[in-house]
PDB file of N, CA and C in Angstrom:
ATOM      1  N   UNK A   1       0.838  -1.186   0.000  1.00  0.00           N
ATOM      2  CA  UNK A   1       0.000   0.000   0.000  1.00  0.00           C
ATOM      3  C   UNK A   1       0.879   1.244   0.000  1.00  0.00           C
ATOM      4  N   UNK A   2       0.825   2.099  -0.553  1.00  0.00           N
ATOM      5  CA  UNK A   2       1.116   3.689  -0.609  1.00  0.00           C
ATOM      6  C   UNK A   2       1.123   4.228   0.926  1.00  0.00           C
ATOM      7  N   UNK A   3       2.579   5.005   0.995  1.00  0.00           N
ATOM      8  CA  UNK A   3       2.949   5.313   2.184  1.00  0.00           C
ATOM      9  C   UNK A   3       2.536   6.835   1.945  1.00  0.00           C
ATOM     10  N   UNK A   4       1.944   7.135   3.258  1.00  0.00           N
ATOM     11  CA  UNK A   4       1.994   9.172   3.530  1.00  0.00           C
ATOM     12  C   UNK A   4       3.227   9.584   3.294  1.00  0.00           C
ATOM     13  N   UNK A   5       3.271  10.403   2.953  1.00  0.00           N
ATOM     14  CA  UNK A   5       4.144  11.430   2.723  1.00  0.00           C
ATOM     15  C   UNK A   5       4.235  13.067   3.647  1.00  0.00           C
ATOM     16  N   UNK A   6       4.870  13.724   4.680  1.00  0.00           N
ATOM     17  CA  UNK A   6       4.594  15.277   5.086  1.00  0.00           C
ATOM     18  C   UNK A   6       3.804  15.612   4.099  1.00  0.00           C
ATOM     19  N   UNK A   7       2.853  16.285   4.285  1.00  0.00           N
ATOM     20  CA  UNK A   7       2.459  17.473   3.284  1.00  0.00           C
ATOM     21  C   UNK A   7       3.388  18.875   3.212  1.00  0.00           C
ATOM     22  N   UNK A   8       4.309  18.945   4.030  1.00  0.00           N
ATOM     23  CA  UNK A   8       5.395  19.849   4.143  1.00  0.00           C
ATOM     24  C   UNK A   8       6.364  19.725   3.536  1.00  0.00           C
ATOM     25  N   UNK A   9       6.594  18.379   3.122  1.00  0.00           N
ATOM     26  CA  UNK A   9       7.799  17.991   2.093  1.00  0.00           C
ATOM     27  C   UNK A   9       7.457  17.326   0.927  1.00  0.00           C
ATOM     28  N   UNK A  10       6.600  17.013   0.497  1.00  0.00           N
ATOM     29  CA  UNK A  10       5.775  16.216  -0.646  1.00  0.00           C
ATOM     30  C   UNK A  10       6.059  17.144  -1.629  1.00  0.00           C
ATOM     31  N   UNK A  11       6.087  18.339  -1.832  1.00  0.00           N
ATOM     32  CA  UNK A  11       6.225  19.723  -2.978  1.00  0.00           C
ATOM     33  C   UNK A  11       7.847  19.342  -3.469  1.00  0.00           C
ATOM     34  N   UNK A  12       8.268  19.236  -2.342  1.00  0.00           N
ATOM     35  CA  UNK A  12      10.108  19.799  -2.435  1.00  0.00           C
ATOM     36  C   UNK A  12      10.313  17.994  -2.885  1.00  0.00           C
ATOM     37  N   UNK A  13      10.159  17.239  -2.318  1.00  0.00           N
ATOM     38  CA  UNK A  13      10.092  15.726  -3.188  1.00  0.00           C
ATOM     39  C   UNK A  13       9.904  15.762  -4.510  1.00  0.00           C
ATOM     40  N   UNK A  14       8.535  15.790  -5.214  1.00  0.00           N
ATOM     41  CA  UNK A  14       8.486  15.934  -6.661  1.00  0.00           C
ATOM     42  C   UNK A  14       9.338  17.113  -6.890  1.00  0.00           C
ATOM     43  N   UNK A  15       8.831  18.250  -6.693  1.00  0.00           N
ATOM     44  CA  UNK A  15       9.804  19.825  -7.192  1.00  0.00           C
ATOM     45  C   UNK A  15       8.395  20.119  -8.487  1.00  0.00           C
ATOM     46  N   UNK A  16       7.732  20.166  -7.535  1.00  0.00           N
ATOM     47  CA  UNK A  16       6.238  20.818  -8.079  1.00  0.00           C
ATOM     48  C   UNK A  16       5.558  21.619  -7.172  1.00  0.00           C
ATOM     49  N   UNK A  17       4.909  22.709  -7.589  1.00  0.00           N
ATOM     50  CA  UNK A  17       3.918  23.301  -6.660  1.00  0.00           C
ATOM     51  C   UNK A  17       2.595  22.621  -6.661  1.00  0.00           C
ATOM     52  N   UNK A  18       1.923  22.514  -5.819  1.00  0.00           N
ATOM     53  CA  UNK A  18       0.328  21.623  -5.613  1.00  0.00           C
ATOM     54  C   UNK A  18      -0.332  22.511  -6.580  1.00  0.00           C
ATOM     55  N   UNK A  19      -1.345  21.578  -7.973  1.00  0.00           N
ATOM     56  CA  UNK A  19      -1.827  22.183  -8.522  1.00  0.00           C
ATOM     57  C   UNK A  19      -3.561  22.062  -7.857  1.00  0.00           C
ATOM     58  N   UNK A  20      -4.334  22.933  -8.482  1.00  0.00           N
ATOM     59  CA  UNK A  20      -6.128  22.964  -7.662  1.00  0.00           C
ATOM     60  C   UNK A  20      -6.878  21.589  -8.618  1.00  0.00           C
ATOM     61  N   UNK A  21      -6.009  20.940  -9.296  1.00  0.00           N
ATOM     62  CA  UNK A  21      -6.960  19.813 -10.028  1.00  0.00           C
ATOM     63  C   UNK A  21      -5.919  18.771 -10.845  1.00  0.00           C
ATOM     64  N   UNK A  22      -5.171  18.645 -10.947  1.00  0.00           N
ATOM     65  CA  UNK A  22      -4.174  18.050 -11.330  1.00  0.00           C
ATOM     66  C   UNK A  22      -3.092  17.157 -10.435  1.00  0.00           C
ATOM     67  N   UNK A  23      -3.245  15.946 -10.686  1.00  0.00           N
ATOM     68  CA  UNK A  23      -2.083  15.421  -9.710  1.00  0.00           C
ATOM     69  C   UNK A  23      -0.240  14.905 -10.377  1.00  0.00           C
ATOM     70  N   UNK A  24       0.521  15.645  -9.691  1.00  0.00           N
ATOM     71  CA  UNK A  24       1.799  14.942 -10.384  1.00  0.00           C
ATOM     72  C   UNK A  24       2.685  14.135  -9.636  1.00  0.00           C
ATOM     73  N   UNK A  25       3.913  13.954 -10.425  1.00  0.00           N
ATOM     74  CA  UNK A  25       4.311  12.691  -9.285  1.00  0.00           C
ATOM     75  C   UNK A  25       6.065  12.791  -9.771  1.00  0.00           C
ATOM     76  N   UNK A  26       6.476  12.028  -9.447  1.00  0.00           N
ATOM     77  CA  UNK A  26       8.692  12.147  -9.770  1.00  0.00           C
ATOM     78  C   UNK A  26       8.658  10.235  -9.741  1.00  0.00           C
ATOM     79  N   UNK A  27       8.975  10.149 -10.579  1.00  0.00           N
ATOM     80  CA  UNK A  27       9.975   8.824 -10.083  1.00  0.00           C
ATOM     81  C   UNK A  27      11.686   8.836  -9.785  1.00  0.00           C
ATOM     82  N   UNK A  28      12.083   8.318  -8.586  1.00  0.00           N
ATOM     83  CA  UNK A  28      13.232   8.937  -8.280  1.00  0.00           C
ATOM     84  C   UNK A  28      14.563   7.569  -8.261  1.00  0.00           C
ATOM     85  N   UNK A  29      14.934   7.874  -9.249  1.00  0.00           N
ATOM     86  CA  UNK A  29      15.879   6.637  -9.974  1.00  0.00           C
ATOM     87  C   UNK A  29      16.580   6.110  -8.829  1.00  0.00           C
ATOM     88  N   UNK A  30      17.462   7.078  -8.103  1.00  0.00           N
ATOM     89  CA  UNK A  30      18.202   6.407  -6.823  1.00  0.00           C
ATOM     90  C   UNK A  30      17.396   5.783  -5.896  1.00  0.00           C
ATOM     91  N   UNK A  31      16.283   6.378  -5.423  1.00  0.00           N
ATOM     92  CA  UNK A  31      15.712   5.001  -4.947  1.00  0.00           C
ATOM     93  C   UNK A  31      14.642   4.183  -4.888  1.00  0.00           C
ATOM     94  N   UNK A  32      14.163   4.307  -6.394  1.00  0.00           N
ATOM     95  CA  UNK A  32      13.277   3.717  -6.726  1.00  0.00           C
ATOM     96  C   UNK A  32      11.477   3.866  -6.376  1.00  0.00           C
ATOM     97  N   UNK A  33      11.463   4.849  -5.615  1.00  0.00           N
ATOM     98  CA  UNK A  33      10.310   5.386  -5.292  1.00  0.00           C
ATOM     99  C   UNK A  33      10.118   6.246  -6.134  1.00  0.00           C
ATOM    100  N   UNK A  34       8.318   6.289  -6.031  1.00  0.00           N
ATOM    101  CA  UNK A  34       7.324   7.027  -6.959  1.00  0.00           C
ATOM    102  C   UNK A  34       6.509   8.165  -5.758  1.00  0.00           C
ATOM    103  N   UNK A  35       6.672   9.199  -6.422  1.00  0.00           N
ATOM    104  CA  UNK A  35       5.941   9.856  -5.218  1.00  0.00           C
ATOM    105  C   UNK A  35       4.666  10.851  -6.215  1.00  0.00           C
ATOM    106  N   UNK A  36       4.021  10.964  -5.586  1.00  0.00           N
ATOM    107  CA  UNK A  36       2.313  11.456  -5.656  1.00  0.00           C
ATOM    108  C   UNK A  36       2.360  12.658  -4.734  1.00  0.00           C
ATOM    109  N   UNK A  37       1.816  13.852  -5.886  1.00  0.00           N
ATOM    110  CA  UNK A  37       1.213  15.224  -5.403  1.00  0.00           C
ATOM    111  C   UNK A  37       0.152  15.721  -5.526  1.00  0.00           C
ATOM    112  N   UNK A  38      -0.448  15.176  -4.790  1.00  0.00           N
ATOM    113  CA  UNK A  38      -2.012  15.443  -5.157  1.00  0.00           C
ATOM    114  C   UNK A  38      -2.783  16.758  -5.253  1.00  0.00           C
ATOM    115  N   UNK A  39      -3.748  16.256  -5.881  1.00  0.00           N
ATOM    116  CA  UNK A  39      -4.011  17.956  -6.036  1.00  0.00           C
ATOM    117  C   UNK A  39      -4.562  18.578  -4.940  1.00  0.00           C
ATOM    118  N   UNK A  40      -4.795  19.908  -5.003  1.00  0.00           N
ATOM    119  CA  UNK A  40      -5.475  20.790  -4.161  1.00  0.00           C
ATOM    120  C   UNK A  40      -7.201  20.319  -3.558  1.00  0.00           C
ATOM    121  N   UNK A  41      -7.595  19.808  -4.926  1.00  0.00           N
ATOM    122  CA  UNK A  41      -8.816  19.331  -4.706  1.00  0.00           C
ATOM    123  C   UNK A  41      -9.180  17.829  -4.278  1.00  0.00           C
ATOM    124  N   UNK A  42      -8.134  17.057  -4.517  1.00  0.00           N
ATOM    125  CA  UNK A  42      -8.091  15.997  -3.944  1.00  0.00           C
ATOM    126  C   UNK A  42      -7.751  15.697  -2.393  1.00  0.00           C
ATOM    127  N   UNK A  43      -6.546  16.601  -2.230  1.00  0.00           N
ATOM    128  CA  UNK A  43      -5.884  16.996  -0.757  1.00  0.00           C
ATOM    129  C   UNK A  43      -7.082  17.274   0.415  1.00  0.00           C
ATOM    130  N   UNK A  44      -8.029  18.142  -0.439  1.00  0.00           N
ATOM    131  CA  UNK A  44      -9.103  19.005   0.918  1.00  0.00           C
ATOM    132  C   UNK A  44     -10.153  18.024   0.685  1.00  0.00           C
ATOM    133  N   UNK A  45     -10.539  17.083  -0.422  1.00  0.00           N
ATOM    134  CA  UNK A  45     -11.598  16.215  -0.077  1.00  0.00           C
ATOM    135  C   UNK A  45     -12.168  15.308   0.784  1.00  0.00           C
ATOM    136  N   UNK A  46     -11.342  15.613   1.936  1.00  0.00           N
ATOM    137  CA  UNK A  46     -11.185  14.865   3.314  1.00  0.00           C
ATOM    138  C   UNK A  46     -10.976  13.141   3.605  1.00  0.00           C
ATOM    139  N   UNK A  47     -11.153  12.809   2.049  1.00  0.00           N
ATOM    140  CA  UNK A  47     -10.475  11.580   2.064  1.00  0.00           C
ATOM    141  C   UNK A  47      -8.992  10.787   2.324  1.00  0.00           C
ATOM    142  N   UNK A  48      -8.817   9.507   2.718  1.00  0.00           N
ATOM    143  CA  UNK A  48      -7.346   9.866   3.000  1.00  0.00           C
ATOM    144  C   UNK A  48      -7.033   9.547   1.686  1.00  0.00           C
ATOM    145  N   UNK A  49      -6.004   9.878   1.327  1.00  0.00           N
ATOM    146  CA  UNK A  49      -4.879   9.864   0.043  1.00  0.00           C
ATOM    147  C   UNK A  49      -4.412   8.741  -0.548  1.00  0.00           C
ATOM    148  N   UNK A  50      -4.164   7.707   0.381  1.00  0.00           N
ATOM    149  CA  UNK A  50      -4.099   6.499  -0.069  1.00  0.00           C
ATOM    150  C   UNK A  50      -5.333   5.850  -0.560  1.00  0.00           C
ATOM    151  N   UNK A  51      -6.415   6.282  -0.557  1.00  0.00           N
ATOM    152  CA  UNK A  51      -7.814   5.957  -1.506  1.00  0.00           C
ATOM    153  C   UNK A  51      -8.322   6.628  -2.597  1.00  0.00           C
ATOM    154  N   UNK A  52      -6.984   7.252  -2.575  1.00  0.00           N
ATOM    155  CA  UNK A  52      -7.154   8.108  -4.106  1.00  0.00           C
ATOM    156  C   UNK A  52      -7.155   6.930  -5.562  1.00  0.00           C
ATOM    157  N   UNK A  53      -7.831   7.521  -6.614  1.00  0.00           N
ATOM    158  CA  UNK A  53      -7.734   6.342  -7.578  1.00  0.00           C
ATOM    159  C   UNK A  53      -5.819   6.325  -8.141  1.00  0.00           C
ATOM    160  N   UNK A  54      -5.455   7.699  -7.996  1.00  0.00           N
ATOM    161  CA  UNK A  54      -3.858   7.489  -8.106  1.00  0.00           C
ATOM    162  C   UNK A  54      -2.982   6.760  -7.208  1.00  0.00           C
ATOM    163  N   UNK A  55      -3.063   6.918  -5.945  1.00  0.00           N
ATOM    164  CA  UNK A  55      -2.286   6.230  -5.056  1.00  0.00           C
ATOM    165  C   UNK A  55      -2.707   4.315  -5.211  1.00  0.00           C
ATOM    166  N   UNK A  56      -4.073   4.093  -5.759  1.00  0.00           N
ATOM    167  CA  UNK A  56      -4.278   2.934  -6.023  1.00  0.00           C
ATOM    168  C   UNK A  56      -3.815   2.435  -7.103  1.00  0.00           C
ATOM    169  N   UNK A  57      -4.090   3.610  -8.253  1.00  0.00           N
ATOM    170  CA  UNK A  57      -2.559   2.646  -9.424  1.00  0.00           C
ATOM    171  C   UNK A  57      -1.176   2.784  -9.551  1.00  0.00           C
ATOM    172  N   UNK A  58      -0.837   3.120  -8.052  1.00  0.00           N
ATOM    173  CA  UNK A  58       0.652   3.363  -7.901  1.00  0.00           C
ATOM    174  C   UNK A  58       1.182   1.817  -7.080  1.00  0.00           C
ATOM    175  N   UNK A  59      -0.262   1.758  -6.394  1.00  0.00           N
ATOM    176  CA  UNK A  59      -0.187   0.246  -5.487  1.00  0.00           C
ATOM    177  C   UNK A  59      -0.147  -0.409  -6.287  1.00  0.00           C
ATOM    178  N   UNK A  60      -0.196  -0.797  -7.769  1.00  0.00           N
ATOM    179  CA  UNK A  60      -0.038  -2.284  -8.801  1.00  0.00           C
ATOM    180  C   UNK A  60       1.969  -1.643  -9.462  1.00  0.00           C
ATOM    181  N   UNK A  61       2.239  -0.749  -8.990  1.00  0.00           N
ATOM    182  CA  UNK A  61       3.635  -0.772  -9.357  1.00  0.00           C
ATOM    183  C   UNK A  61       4.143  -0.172 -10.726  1.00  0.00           C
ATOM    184  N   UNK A  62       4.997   0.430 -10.857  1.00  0.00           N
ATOM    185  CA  UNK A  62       5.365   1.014 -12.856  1.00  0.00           C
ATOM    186  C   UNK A  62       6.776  -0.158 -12.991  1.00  0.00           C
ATOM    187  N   UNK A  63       6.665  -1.448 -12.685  1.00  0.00           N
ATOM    188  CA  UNK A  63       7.672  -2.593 -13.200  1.00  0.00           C
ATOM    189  C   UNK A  63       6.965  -3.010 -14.051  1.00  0.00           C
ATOM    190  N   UNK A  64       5.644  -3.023 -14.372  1.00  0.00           N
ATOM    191  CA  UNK A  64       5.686  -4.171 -15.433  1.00  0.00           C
ATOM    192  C   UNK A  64       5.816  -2.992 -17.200  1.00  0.00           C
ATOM    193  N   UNK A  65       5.882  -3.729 -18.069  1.00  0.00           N
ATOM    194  CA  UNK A  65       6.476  -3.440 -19.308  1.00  0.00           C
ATOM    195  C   UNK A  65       5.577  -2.138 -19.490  1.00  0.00           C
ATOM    196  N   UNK A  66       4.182  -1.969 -19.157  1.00  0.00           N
ATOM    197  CA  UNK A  66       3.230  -0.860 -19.853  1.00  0.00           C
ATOM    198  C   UNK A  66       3.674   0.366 -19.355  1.00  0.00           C
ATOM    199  N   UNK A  67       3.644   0.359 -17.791  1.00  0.00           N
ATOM    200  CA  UNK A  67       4.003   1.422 -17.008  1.00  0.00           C
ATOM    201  C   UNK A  67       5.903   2.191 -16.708  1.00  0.00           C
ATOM    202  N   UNK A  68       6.470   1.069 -17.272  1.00  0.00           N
ATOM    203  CA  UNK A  68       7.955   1.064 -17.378  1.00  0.00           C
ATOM    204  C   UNK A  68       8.110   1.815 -18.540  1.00  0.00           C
ATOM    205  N   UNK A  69       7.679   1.700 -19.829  1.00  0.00           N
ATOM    206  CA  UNK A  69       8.105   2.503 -21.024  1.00  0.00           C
ATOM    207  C   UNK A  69       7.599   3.722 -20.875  1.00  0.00           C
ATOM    208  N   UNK A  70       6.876   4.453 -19.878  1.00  0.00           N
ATOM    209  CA  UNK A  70       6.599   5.538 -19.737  1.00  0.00           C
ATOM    210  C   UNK A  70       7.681   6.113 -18.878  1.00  0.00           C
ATOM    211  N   UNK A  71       7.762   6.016 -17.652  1.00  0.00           N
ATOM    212  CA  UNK A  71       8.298   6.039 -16.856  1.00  0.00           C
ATOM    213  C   UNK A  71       9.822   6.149 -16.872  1.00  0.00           C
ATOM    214  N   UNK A  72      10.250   5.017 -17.591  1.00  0.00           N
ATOM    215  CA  UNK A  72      11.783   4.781 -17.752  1.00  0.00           C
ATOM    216  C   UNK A  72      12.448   6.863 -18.367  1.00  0.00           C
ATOM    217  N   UNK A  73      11.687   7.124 -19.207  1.00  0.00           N
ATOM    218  CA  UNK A  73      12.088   8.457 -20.136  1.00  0.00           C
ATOM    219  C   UNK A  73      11.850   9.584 -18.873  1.00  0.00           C
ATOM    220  N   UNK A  74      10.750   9.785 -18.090  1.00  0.00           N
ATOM    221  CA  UNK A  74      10.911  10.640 -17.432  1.00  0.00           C
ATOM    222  C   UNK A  74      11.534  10.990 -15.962  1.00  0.00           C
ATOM    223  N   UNK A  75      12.006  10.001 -15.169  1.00  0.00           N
ATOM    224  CA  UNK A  75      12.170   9.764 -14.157  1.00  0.00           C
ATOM    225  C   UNK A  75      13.111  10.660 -13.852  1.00  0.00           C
ATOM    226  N   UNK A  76      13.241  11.119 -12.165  1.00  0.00           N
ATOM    227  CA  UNK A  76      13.602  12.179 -11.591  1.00  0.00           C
ATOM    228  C   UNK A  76      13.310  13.395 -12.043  1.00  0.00           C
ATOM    229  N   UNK A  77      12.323  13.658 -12.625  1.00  0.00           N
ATOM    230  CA  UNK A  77      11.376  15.282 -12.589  1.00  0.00           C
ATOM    231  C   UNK A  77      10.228  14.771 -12.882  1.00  0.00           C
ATOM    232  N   UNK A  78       9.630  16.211 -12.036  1.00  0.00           N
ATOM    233  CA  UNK A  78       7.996  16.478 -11.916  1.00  0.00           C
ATOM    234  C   UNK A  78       7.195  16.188 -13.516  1.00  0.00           C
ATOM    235  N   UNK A  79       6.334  15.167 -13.224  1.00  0.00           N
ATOM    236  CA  UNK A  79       5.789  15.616 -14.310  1.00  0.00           C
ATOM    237  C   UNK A  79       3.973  14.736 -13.777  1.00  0.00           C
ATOM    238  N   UNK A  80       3.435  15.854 -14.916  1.00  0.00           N
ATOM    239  CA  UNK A  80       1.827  15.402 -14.685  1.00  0.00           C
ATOM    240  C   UNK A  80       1.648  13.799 -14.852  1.00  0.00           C
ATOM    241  N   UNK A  81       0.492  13.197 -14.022  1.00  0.00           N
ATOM    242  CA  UNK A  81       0.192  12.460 -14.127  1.00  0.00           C
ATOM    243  C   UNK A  81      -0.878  11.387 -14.616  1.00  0.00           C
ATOM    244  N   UNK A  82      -1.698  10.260 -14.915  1.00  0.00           N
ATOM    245  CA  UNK A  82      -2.451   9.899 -15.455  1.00  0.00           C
ATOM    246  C   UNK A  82      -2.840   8.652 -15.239  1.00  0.00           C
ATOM    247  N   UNK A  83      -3.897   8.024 -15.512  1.00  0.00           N
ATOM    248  CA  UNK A  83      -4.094   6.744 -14.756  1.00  0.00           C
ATOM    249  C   UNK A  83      -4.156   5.517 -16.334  1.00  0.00           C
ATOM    250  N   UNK A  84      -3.564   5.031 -17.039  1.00  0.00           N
ATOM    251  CA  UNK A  84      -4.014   4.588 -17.925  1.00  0.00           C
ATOM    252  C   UNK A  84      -3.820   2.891 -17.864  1.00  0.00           C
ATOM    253  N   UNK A  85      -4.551   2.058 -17.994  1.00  0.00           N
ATOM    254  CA  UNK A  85      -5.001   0.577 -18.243  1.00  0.00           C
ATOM    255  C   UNK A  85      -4.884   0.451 -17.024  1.00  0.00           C
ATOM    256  N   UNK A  86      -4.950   0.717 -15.609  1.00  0.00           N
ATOM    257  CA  UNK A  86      -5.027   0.925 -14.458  1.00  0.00           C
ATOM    258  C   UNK A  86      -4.037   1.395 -13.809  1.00  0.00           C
ATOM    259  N   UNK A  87      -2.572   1.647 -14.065  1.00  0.00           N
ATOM    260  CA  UNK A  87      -1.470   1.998 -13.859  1.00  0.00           C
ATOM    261  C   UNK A  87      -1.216   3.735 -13.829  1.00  0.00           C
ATOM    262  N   UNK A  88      -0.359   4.042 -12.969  1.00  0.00           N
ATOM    263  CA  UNK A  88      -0.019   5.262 -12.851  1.00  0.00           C
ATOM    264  C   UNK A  88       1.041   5.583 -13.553  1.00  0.00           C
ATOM    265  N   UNK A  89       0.996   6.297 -14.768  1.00  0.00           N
ATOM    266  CA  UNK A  89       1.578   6.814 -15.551  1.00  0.00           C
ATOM    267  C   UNK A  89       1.733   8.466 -15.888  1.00  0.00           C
ATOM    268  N   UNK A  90       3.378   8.638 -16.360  1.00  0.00           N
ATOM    269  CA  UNK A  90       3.375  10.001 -16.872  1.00  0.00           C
ATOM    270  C   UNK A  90       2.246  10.518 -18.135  1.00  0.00           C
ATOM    271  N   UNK A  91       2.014  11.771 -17.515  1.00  0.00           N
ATOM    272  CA  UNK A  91       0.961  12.159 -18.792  1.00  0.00           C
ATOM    273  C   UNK A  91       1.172  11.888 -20.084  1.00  0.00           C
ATOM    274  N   UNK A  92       0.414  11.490 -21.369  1.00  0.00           N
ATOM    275  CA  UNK A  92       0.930  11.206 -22.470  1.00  0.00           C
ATOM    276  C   UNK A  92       1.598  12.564 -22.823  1.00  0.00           C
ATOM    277  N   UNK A  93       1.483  13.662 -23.216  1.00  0.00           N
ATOM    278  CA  UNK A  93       1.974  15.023 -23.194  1.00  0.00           C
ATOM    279  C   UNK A  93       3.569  14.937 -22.998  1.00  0.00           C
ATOM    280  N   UNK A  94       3.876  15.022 -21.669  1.00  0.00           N
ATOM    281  CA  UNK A  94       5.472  14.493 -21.409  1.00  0.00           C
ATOM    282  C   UNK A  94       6.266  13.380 -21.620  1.00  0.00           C
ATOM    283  N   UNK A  95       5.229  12.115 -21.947  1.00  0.00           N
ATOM    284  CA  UNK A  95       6.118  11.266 -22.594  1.00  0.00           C
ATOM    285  C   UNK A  95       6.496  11.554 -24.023  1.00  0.00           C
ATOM    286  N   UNK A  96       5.940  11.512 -24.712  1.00  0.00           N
ATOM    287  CA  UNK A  96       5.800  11.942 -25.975  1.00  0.00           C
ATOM    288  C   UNK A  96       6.954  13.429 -26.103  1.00  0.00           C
ATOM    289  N   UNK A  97       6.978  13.990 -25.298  1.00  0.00           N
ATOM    290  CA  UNK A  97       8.385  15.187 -25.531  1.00  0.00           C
ATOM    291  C   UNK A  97       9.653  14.708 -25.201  1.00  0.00           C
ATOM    292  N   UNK A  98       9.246  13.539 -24.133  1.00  0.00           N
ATOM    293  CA  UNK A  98      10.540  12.773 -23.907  1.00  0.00           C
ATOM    294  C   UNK A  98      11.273  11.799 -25.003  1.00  0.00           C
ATOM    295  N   UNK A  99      10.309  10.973 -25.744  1.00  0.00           N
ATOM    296  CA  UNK A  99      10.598  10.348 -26.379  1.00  0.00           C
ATOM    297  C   UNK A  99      11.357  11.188 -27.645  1.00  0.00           C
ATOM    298  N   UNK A 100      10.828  12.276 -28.263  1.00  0.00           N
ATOM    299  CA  UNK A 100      11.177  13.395 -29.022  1.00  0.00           C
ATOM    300  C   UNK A 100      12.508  14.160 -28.999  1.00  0.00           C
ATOM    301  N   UNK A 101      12.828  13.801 -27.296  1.00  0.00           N
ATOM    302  CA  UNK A 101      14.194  14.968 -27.265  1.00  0.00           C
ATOM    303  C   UNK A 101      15.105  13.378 -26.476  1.00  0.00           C
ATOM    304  N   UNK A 102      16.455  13.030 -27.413  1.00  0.00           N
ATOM    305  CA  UNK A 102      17.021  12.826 -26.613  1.00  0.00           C
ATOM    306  C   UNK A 102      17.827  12.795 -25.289  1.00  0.00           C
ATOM    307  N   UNK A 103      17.681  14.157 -25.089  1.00  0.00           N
ATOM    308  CA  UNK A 103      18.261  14.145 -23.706  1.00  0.00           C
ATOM    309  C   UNK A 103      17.362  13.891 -22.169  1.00  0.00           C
ATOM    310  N   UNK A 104      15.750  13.275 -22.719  1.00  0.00           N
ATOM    311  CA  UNK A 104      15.091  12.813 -21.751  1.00  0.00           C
ATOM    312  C   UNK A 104      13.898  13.914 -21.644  1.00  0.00           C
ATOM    313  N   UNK A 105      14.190  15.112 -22.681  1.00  0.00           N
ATOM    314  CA  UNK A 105      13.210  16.247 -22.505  1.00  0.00           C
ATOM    315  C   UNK A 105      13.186  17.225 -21.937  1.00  0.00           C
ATOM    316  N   UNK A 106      14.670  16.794 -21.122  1.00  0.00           N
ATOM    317  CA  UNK A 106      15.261  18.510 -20.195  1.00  0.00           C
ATOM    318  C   UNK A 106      15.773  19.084 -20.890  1.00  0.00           C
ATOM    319  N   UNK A 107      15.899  20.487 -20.384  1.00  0.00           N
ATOM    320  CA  UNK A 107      16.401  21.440 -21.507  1.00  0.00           C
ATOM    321  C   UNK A 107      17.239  22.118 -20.662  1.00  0.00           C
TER     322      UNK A 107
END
């Protein structure tokens, strides 16, 4: 299951500001953790976070092949997020610039 995170340090983790509807996330190569920034509107919905539908497709993992070819290109920066074939994935948007720029899409 998906561990809490401070809400005091969760920003400075990804290296995103909390957006009001949007959730993003970092995968962080050194140590292999995925971290989740939920949004503004998700945050105050008084639910806990780990019953978010994101934190639940973070619980099936980005190892297997679908969620890995996304992932692999963006890892260690912020980028939007998305839930696709149940998996938590980088937005198509940033993969797709990643795949485009060899140097991973940083500039």
């Amino acid at each position: 299951m998906t561990d809490l995170v401070n809400p005091d340090e969760i920003e400075l983790a990804v290296g995103a500001n909390r957006h009001p509807t949007e959730h993003y996330g970092r995968a962080v190569s050194a140590d292999g953790i995925v971290f989740i920034l939920h949004s503004a509107e998700c945050r105050n919905s008084g639910r806990d976070l780990r019953e978010c539908p994101y934190s639940i497709a973070l619980d099936k993992g980005i190892d297997d092949v679908f969620p890995w070819t996304g992932w692999r290109q963006v890892q260690d920066r912020p980028v939007r997020l998305e839930i696709a074939r149940g998996y938590l994935m980088p937005d198509f948007q940033t993969y797709r610039s990643a795949l485009a720029d060899p140097r991973g899409g940083q500039g």
